[in-house]
C-alpha atoms as a PDB file:
ATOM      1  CA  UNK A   1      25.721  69.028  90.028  1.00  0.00           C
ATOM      2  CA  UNK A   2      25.894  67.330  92.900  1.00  0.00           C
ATOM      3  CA  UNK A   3      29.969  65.834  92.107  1.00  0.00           C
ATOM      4  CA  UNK A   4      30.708  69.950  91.612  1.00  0.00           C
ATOM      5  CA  UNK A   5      29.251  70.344  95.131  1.00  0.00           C
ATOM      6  CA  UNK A   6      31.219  67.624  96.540  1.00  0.00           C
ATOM      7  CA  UNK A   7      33.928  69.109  95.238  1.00  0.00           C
ATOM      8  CA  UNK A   8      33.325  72.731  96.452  1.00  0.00           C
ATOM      9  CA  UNK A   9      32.898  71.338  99.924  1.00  0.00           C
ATOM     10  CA  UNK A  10      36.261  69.140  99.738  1.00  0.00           C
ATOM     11  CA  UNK A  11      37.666  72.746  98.841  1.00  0.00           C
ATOM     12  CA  UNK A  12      36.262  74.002 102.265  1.00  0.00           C
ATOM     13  CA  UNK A  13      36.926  71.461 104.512  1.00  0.00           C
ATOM     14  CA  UNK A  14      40.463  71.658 103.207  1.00  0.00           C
ATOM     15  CA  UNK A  15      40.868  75.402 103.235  1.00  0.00           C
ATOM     16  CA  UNK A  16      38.132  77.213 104.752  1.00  0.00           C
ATOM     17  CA  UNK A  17      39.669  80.689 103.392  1.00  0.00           C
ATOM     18  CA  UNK A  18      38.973  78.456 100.121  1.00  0.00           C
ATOM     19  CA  UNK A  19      37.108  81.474  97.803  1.00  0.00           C
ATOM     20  CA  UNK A  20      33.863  79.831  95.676  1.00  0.00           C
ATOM     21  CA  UNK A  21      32.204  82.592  93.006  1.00  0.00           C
ATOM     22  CA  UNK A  22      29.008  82.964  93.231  1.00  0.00           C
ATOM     23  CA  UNK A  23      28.466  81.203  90.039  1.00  0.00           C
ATOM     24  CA  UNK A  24      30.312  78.132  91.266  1.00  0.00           C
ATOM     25  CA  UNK A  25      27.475  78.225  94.161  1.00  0.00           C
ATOM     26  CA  UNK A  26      24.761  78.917  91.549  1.00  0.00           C
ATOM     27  CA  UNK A  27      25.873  76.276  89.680  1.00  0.00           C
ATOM     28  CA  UNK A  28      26.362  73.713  92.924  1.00  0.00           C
ATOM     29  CA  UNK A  29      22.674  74.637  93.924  1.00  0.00           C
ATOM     30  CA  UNK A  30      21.059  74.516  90.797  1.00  0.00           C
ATOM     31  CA  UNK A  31      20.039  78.049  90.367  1.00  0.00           C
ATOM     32  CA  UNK A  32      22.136  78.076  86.730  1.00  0.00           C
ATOM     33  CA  UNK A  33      21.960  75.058  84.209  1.00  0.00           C
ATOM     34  CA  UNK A  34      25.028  74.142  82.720  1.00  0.00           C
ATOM     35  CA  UNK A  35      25.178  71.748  79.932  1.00  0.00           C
ATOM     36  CA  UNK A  36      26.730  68.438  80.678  1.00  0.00           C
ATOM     37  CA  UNK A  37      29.944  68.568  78.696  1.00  0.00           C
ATOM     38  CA  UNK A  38      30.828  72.153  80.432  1.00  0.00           C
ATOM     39  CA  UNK A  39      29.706  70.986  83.519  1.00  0.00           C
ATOM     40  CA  UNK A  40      32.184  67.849  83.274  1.00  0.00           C
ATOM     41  CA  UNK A  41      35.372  69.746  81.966  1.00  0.00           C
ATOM     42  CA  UNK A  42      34.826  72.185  84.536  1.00  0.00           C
ATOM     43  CA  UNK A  43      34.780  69.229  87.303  1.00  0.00           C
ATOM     44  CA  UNK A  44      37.967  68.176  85.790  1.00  0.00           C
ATOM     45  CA  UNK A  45      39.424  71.522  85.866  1.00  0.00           C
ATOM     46  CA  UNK A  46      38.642  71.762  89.723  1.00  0.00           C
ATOM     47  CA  UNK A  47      39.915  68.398  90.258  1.00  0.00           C
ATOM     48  CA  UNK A  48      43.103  69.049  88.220  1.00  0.00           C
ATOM     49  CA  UNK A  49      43.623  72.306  90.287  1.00  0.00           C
ATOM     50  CA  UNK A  50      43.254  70.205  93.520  1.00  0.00           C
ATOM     51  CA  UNK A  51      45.190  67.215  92.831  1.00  0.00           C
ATOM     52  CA  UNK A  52      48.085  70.047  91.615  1.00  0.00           C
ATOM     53  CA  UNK A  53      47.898  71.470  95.576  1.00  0.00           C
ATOM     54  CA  UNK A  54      47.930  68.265  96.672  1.00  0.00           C
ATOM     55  CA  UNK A  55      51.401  67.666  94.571  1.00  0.00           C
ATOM     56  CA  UNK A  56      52.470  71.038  95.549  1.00  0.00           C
ATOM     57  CA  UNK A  57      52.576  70.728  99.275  1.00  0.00           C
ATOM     58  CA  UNK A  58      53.654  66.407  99.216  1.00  0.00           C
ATOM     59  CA  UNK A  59      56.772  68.026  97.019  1.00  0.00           C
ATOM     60  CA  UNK A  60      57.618  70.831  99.226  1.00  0.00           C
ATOM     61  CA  UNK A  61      57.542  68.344 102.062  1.00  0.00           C
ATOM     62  CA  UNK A  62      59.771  66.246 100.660  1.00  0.00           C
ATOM     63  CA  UNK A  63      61.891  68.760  99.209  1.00  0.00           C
ATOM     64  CA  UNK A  64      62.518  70.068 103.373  1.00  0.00           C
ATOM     65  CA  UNK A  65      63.220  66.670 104.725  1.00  0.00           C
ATOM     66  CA  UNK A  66      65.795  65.665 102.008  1.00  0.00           C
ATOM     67  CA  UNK A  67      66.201  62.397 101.356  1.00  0.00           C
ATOM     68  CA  UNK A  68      67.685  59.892 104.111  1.00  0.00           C
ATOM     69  CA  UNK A  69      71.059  59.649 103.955  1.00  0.00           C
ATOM     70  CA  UNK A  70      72.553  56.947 107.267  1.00  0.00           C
ATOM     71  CA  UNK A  71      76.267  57.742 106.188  1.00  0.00           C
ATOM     72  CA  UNK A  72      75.376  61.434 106.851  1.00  0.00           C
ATOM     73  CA  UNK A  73      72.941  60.826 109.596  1.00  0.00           C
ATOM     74  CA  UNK A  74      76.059  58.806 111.520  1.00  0.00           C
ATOM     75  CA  UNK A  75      78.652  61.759 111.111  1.00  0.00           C
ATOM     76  CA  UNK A  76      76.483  63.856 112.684  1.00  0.00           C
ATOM     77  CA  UNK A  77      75.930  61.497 115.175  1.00  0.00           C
ATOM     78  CA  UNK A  78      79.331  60.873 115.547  1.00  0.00           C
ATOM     79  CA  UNK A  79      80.603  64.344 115.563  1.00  0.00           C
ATOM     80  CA  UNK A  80      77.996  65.371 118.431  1.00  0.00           C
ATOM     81  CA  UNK A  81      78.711  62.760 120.443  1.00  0.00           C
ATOM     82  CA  UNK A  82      82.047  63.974 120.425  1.00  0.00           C
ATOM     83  CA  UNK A  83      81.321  67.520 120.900  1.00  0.00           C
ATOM     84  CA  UNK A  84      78.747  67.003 123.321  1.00  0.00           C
ATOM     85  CA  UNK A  85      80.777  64.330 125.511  1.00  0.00           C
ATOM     86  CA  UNK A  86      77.119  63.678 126.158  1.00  0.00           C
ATOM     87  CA  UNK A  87      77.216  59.998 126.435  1.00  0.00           C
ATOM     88  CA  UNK A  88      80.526  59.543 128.994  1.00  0.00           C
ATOM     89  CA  UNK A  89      78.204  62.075 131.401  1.00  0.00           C
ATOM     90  CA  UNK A  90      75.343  60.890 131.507  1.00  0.00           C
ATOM     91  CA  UNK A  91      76.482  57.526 132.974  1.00  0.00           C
ATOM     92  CA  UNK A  92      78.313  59.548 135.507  1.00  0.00           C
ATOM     93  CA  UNK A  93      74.343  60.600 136.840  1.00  0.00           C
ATOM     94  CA  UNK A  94      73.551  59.224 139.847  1.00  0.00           C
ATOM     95  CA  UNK A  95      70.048  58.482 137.961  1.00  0.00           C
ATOM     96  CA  UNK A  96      71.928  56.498 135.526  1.00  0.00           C
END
């Protein structure tokens, strides 16, 4: 029972708003016996729900970058530098 509380805690330290039933603490503590074979496919349940977060949020961070792309990345560039005439200015700047 320990693993399960491991994994409770790792649920915590990740999300403290993180809800744990009672009978996930019961069971963490040792107040309620579970037999070994529940007791494993419900670790693997929790760690399948985790590792699915996990995948969740690394996806969604991807997903908002976008892949690279330098041809697109040097239009832009291009395009503000013309815009912005940024780069004949600033060598006008006395700090320059």
């Amino acid at each position: 029972m320990y693993h399960l509380y491991l994994v409770l805690k790792a649920c915590l330290d990740t999300d403290p708003r993180a809800v744990i039933i009672d009978e996930e603490l019961d069971l963490a503590v040792g107040r309620k016996v579970l037999d070994p074979g529940k007791a494993s496919e419900y670790i693997k349940k929790l760690e399948t729900a985790a590792e699915n977060i996990v995948r969740a949020f690394e996806k969604q961070a991807t997903e908002v970058a976008g892949e690279w792309d330098q041809e697109r990345f040097e239009h832009l560039l291009a395009e503000w530098m013309v815009a912005c005439d940024q780069p004949f200015e600033e060598v006008k700047q006395k700090e320059f």
